[in-house]
N, C-alpha and C. Protein backbone atom coordinates (compact mmCIF):
# COMPACT_ATOMS: atom_id res chain seq x y z
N UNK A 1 107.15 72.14 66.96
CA UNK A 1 108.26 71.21 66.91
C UNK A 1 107.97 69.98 66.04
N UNK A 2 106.78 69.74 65.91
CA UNK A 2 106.42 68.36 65.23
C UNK A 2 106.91 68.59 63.83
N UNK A 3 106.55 70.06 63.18
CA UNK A 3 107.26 70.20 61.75
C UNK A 3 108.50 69.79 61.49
N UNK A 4 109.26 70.30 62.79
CA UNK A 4 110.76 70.17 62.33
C UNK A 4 110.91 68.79 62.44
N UNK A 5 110.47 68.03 63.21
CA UNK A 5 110.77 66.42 63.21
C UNK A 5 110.26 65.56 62.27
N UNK A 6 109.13 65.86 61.55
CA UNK A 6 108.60 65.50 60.19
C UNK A 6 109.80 65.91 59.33
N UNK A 7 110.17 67.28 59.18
CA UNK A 7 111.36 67.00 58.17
C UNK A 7 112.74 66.97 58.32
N UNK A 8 112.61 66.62 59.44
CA UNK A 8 114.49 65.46 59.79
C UNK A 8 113.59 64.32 59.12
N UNK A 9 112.57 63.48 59.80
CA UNK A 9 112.64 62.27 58.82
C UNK A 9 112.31 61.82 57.66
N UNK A 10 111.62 63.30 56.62
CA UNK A 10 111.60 63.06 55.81
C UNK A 10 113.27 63.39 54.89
N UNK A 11 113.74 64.18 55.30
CA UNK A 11 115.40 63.87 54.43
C UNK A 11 116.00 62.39 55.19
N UNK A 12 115.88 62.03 56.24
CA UNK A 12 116.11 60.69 56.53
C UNK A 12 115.54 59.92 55.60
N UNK A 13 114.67 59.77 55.47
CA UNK A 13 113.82 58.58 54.56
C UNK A 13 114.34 58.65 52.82
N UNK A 14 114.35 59.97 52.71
CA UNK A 14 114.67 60.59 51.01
C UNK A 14 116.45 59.51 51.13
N UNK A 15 117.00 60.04 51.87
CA UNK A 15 118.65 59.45 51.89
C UNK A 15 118.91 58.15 52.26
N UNK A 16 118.53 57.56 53.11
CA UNK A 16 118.18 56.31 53.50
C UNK A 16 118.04 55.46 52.84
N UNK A 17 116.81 55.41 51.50
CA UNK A 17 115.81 54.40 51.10
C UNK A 17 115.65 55.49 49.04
N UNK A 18 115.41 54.38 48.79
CA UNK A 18 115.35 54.80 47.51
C UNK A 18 113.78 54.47 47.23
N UNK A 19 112.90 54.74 48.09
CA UNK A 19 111.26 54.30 47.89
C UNK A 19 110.86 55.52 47.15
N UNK A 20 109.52 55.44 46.36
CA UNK A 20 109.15 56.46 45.59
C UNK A 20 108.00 56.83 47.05
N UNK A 21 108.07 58.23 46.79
CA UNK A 21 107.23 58.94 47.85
C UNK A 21 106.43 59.82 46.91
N UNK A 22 104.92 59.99 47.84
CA UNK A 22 103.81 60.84 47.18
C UNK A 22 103.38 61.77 48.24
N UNK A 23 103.18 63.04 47.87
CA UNK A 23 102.96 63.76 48.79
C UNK A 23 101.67 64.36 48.48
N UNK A 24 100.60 65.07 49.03
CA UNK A 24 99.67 66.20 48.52
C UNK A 24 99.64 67.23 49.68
N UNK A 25 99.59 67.73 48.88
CA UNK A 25 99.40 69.40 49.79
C UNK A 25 100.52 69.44 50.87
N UNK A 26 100.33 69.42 52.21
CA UNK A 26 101.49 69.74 53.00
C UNK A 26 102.34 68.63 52.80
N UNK A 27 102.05 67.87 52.09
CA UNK A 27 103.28 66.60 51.68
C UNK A 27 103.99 67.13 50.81
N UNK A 28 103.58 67.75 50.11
CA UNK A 28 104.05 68.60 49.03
C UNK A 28 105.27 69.42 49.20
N UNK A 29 104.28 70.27 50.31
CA UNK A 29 105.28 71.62 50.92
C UNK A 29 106.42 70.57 51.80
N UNK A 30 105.84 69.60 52.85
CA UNK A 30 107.07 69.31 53.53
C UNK A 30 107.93 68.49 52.45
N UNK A 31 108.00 67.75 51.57
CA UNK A 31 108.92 67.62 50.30
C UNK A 31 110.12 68.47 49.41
N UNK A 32 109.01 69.65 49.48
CA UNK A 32 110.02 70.78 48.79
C UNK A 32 110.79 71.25 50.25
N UNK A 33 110.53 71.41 51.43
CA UNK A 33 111.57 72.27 52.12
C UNK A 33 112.58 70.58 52.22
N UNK A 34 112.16 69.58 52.27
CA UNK A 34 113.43 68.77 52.80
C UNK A 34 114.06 68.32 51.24
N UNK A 35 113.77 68.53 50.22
CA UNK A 35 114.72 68.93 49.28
C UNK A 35 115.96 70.35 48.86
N UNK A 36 115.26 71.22 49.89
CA UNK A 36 115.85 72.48 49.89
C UNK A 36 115.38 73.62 48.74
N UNK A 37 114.21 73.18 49.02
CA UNK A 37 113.31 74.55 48.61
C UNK A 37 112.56 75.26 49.72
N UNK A 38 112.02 75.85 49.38
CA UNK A 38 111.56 77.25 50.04
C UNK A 38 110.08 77.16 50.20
N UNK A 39 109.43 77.13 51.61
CA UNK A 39 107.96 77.19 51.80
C UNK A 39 107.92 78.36 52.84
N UNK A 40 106.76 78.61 52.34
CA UNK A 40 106.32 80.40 53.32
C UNK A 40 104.78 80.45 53.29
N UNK A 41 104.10 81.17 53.96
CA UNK A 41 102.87 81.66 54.02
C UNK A 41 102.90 82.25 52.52
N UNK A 42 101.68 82.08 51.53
CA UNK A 42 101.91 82.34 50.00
C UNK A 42 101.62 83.83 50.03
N UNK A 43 102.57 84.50 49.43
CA UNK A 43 102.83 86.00 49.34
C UNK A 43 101.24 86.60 48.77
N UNK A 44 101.11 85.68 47.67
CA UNK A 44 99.57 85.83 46.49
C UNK A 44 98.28 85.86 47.22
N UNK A 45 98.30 85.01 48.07
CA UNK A 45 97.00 84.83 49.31
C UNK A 45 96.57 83.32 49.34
N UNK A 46 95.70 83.31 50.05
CA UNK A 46 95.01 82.34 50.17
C UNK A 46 94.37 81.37 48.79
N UNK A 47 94.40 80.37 48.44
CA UNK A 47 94.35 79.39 47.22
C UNK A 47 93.36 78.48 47.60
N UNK A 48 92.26 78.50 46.96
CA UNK A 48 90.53 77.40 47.95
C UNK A 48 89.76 77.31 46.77
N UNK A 49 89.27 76.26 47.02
CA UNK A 49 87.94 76.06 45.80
C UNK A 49 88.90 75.46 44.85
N UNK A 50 87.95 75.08 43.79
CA UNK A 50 87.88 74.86 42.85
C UNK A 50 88.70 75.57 41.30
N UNK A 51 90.15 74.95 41.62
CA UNK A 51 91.25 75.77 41.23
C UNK A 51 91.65 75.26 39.67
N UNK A 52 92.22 75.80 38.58
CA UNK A 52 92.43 75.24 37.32
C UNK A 52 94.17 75.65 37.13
N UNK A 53 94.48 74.10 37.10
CA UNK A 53 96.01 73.92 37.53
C UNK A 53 96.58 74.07 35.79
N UNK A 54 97.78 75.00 35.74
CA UNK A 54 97.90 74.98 33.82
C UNK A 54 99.36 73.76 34.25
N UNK A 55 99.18 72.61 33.16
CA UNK A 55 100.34 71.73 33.50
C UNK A 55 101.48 72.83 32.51
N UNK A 56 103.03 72.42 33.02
CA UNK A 56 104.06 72.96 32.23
C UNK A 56 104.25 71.72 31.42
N UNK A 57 104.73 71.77 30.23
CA UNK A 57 105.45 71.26 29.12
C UNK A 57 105.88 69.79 29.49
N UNK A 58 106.67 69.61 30.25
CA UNK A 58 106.98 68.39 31.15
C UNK A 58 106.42 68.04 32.13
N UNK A 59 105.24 68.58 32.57
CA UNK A 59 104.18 67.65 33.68
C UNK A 59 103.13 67.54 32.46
N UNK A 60 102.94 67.69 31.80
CA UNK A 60 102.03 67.05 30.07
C UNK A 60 102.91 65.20 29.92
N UNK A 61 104.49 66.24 29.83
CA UNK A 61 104.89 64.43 29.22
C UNK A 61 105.39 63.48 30.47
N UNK A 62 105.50 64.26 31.23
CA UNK A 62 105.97 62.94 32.68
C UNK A 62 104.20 62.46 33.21
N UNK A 63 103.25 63.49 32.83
CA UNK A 63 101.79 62.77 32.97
C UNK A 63 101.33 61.97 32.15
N UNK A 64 101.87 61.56 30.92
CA UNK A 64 100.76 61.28 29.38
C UNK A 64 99.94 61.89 29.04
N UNK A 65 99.96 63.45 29.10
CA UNK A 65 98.27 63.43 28.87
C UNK A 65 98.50 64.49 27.73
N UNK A 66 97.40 64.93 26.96
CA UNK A 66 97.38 66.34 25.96
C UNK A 66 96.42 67.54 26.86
N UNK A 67 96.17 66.84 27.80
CA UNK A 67 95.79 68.23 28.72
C UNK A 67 96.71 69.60 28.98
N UNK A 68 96.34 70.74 28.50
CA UNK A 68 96.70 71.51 29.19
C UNK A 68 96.36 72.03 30.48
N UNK A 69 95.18 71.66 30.99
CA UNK A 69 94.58 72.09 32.35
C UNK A 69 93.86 71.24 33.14
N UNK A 70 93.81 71.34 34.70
CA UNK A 70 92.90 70.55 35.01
C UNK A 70 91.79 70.90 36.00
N UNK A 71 90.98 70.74 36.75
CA UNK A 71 90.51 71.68 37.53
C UNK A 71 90.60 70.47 39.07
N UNK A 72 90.73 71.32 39.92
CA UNK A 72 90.53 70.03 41.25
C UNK A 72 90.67 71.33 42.25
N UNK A 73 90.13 71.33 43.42
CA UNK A 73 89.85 71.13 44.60
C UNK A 73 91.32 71.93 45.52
N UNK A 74 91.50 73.00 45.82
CA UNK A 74 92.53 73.25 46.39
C UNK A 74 92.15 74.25 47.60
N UNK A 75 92.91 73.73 48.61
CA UNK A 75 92.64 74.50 50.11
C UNK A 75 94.36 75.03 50.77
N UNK A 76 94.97 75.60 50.51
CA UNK A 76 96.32 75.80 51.34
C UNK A 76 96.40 77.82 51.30
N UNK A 77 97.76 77.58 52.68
CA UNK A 77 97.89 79.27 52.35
C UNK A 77 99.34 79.19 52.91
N UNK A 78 99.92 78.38 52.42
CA UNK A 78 101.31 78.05 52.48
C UNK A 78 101.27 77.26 50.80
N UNK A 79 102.90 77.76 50.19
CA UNK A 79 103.07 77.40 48.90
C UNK A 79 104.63 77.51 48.80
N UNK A 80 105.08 76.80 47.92
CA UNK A 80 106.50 76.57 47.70
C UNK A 80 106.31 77.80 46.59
N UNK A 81 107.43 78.34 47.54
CA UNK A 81 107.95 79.72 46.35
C UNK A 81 109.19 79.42 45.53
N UNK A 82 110.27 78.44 46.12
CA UNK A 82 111.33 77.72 45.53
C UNK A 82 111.44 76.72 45.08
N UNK A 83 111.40 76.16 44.42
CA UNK A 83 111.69 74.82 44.31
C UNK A 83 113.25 74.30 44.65
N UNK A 84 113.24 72.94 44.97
CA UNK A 84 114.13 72.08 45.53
C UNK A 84 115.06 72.44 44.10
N UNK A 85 116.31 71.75 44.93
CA UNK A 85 117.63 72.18 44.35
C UNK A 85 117.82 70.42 43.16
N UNK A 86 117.20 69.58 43.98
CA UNK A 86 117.66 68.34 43.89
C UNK A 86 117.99 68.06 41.90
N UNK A 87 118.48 67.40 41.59
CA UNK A 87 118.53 67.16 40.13
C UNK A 87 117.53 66.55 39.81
N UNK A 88 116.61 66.63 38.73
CA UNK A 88 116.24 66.42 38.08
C UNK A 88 114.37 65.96 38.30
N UNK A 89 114.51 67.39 39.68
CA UNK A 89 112.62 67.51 39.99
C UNK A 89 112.37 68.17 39.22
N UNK A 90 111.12 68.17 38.55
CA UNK A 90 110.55 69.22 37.64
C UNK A 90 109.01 69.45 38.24
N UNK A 91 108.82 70.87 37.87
CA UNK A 91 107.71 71.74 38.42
C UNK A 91 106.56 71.11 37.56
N UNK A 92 105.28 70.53 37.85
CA UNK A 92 104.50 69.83 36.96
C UNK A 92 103.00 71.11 36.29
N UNK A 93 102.80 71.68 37.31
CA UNK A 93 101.74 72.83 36.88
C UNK A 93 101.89 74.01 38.17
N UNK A 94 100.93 75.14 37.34
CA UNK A 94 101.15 76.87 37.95
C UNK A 94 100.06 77.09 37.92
N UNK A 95 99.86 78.30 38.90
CA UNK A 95 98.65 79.12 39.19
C UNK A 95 98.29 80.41 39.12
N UNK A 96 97.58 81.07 39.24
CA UNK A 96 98.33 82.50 39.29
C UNK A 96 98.75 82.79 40.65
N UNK A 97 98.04 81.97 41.54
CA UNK A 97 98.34 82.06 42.93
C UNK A 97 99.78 80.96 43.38
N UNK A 98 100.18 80.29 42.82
CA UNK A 98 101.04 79.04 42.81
C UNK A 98 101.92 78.85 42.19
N UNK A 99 102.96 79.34 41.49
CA UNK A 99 103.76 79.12 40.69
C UNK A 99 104.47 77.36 40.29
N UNK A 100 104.32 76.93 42.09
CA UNK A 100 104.63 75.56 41.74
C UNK A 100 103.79 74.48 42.34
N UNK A 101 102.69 73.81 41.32
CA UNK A 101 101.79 72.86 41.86
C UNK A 101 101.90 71.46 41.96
N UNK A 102 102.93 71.15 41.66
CA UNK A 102 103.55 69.61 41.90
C UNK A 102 104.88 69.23 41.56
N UNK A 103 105.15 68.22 41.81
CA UNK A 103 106.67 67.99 41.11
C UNK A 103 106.81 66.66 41.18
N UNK A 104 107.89 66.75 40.44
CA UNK A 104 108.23 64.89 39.60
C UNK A 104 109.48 64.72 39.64
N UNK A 105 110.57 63.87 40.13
CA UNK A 105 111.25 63.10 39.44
C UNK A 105 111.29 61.46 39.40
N UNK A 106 111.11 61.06 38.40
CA UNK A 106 111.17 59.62 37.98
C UNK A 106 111.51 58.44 39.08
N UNK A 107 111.11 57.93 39.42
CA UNK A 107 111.70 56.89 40.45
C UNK A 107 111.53 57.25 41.84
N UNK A 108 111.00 58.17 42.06
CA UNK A 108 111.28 58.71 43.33
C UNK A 108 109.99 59.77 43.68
N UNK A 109 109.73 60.38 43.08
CA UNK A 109 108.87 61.48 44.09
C UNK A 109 107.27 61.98 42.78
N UNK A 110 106.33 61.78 43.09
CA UNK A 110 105.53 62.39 42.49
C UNK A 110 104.44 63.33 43.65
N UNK A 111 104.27 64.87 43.90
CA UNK A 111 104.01 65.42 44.60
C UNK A 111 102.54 66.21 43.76
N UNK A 112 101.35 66.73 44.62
CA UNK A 112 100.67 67.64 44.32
C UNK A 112 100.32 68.58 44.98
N UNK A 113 100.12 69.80 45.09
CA UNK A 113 99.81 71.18 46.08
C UNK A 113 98.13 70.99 46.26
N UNK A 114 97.28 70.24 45.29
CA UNK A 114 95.94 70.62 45.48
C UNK A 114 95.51 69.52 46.42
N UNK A 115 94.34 69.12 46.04
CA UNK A 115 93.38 67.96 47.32
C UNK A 115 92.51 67.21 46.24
N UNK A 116 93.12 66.06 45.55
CA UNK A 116 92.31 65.31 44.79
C UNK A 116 91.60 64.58 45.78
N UNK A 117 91.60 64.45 47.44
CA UNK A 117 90.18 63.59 48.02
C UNK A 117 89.64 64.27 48.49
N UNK A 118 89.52 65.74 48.12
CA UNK A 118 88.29 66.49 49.13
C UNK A 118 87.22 66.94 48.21
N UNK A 119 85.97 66.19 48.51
CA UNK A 119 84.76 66.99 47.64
C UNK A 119 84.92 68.38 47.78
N UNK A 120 83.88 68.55 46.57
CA UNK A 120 83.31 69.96 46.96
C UNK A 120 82.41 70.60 47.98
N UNK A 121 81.62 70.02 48.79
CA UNK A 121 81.24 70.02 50.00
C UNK A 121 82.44 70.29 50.79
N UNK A 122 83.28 69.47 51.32
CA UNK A 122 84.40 69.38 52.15
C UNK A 122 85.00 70.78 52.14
N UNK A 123 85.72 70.73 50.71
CA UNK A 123 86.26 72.05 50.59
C UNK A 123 85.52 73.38 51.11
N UNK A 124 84.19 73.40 50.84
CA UNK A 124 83.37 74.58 51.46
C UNK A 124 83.25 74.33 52.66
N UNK A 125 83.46 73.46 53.58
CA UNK A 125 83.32 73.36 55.18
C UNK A 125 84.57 74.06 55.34
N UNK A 126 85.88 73.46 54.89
CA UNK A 126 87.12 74.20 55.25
C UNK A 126 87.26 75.57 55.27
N UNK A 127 86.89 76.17 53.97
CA UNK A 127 86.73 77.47 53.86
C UNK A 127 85.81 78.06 54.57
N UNK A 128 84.88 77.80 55.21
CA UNK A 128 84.14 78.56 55.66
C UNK A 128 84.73 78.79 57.11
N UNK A 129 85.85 78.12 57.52
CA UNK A 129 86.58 78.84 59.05
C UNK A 129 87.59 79.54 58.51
N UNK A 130 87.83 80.09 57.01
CA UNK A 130 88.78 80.82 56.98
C UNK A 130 88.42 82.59 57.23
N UNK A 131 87.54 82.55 57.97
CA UNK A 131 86.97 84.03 58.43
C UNK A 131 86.62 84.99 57.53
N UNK A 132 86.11 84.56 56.42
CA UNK A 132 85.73 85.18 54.81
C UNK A 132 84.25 85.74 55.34
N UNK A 133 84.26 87.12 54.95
CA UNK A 133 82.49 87.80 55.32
C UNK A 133 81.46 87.02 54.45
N UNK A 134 80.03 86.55 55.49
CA UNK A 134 79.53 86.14 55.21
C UNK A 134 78.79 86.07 53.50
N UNK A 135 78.94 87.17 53.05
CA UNK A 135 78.56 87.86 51.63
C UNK A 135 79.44 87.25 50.50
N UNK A 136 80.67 87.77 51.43
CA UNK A 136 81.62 87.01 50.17
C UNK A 136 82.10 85.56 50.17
N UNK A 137 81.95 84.67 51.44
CA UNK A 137 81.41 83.15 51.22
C UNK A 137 80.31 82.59 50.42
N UNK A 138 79.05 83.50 50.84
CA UNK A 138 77.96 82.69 50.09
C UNK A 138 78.09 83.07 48.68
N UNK A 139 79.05 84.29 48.55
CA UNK A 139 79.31 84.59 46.51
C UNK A 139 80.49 83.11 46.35
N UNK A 140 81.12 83.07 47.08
CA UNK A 140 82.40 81.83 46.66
C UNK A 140 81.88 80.47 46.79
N UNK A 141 80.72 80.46 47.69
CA UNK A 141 80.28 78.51 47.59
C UNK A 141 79.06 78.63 45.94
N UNK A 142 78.95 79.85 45.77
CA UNK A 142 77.81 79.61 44.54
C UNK A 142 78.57 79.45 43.75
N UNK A 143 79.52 80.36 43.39
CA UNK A 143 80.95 79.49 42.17
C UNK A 143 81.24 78.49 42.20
N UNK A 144 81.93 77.86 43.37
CA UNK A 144 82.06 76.29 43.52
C UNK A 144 80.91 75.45 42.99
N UNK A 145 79.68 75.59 43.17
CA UNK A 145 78.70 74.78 42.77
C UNK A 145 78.83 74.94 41.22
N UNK A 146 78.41 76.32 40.54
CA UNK A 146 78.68 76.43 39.59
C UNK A 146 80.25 75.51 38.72
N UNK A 147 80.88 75.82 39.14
CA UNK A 147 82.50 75.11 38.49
C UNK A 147 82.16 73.78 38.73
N UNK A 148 82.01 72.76 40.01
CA UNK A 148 81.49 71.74 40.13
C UNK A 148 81.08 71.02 38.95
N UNK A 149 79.61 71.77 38.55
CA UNK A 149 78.85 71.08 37.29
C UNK A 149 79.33 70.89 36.14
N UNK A 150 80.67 71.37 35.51
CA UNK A 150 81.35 71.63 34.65
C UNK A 150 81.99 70.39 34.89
N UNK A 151 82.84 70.02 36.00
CA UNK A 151 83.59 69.19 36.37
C UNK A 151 84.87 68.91 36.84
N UNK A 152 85.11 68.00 37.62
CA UNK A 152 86.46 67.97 38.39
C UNK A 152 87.20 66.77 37.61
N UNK A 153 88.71 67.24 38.16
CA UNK A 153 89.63 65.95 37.30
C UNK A 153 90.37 65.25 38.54
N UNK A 154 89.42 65.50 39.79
CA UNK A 154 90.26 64.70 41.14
C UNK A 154 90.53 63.30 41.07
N UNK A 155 89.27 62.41 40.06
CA UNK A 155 89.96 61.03 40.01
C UNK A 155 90.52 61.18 39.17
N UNK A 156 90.81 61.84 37.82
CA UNK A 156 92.10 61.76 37.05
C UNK A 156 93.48 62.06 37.95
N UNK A 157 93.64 62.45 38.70
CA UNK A 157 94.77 63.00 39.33
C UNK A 157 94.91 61.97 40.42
N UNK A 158 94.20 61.55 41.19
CA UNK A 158 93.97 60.47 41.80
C UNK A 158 94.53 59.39 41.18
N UNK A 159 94.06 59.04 40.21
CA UNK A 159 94.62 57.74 38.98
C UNK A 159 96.04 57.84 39.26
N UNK A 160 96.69 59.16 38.70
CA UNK A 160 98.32 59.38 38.47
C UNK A 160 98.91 58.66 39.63
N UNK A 161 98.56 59.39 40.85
CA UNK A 161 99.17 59.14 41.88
C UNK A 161 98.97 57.79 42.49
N UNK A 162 97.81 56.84 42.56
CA UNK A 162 97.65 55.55 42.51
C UNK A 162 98.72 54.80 41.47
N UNK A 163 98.55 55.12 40.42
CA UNK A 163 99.30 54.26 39.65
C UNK A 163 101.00 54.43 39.56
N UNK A 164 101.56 55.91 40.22
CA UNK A 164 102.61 56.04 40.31
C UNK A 164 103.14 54.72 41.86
N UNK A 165 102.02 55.10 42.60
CA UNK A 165 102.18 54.12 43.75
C UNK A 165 102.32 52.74 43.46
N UNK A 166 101.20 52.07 42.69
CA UNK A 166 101.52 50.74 41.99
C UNK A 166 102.40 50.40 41.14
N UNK A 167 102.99 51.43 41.06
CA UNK A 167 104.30 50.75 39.89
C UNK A 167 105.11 50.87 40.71
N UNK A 168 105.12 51.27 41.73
CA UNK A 168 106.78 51.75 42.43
C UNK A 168 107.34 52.81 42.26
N UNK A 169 106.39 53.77 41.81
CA UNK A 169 107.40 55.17 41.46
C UNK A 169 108.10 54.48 40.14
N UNK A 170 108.11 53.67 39.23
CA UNK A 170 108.74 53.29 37.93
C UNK A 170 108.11 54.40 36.73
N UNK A 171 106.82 54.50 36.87
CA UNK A 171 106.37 55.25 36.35
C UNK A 171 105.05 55.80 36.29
N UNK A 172 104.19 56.84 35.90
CA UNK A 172 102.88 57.29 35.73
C UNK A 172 101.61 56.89 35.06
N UNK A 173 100.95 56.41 35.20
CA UNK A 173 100.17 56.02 33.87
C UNK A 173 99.93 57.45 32.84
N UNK A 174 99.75 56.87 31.63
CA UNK A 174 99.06 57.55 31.00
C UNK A 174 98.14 57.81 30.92
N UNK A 175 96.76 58.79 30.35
CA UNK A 175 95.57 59.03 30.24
C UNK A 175 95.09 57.93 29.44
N UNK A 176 95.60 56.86 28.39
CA UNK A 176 95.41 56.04 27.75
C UNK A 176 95.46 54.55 28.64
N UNK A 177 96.35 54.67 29.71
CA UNK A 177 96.38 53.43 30.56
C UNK A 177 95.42 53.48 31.65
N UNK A 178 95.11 55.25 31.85
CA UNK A 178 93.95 55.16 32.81
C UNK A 178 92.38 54.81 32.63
N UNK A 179 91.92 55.06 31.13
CA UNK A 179 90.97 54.80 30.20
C UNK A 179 90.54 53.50 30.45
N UNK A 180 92.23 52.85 30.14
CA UNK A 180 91.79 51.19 29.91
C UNK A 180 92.02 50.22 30.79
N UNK A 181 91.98 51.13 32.56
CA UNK A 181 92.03 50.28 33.69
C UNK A 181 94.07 49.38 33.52
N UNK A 182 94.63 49.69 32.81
CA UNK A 182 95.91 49.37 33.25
C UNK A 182 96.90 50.31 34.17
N UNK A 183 96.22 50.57 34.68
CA UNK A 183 96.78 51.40 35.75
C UNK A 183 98.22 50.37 36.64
């Protein structure tokens, strides 16, 4: 019951108040169903570790960045298969497991599906109660370490969403405003 009362007040709050809201992960999902999209147990499977998010075309320019990819930290097995109806959200990056990993509209909502505050440690505690045979955990935390050393973009993504917060939802920083601390 607590779900359903989380999203009565989150369409309360969306209609109510014109505040910019940030969601991650089940903020995410509860965002898209109280916009009137579609969340389900993810058909694809389970989505963990150390995930490489491809941005679409317009989560490049509503982000600033020339990134096409990023890598961060993702634990869910629930995923928006629909996106919201609302005007003028756009889908920000895809997975092969995820089709929709965040969303944007201007003034109002900047959302992410992954976990820019969970180390890589963390993430391997989580996963390891997802009842994965012991063989094929200790093959999936040696990848994580491996990908790890390469590197994560959780405080880049972190940045976005801080600085979408400090402006008011007005706008995102750029990769150029995040560089130079004008966040």
């Amino acid at each position: 019951p607590w779900i359903a009362n989380l999203l009565s007040f989150m369409k309360m709050a969306w209609e109510a108040t014109e505040l910019p809201i940030v969601g991650v992960c089940f903020g995410h999902q509860i965002m898209a169903k109280a916009l009137g999209g579609e969340v389900t147990l993810n058909p694809q499977g389970l989505e963990d570790g150390i995930t490489a998010i491809r941005l679409t075309d317009e989560g490049r320019r509503m982000l600033g960045t020339s990134k096409s990819s990023f890598a961060i930290n993702a634990a869910h097995q629930d995923a928006v298969i629909t996106m919201p109806v609302t005007p003028g959200i756009v889908n920000m990056g895809t997975t092969s497991l995820c089709a929709f990993q965040g969303m944007h509209l201007p003034g109002r909502l900047l959302t992410v599906q992954n976990h820019p505050e969970l180390t890589v440690p963390a993430t391997i505690d989580v996963v390891s109660t997802h009842g994965m045979d012991q063989a094929a955990f200790e093959a999936w935390r040696e990848r994580q370490v491996e990908l790890e050393q390469k590197g994560l973009d959780d405080v880049w993504v972190g940045g976005k969403l801080l600085g979408f917060i400090l402006r008011g939802g007005k706008s995102i920083p750029s990769d150029v405003e995040l560089e130079t601390g004008k966040v």
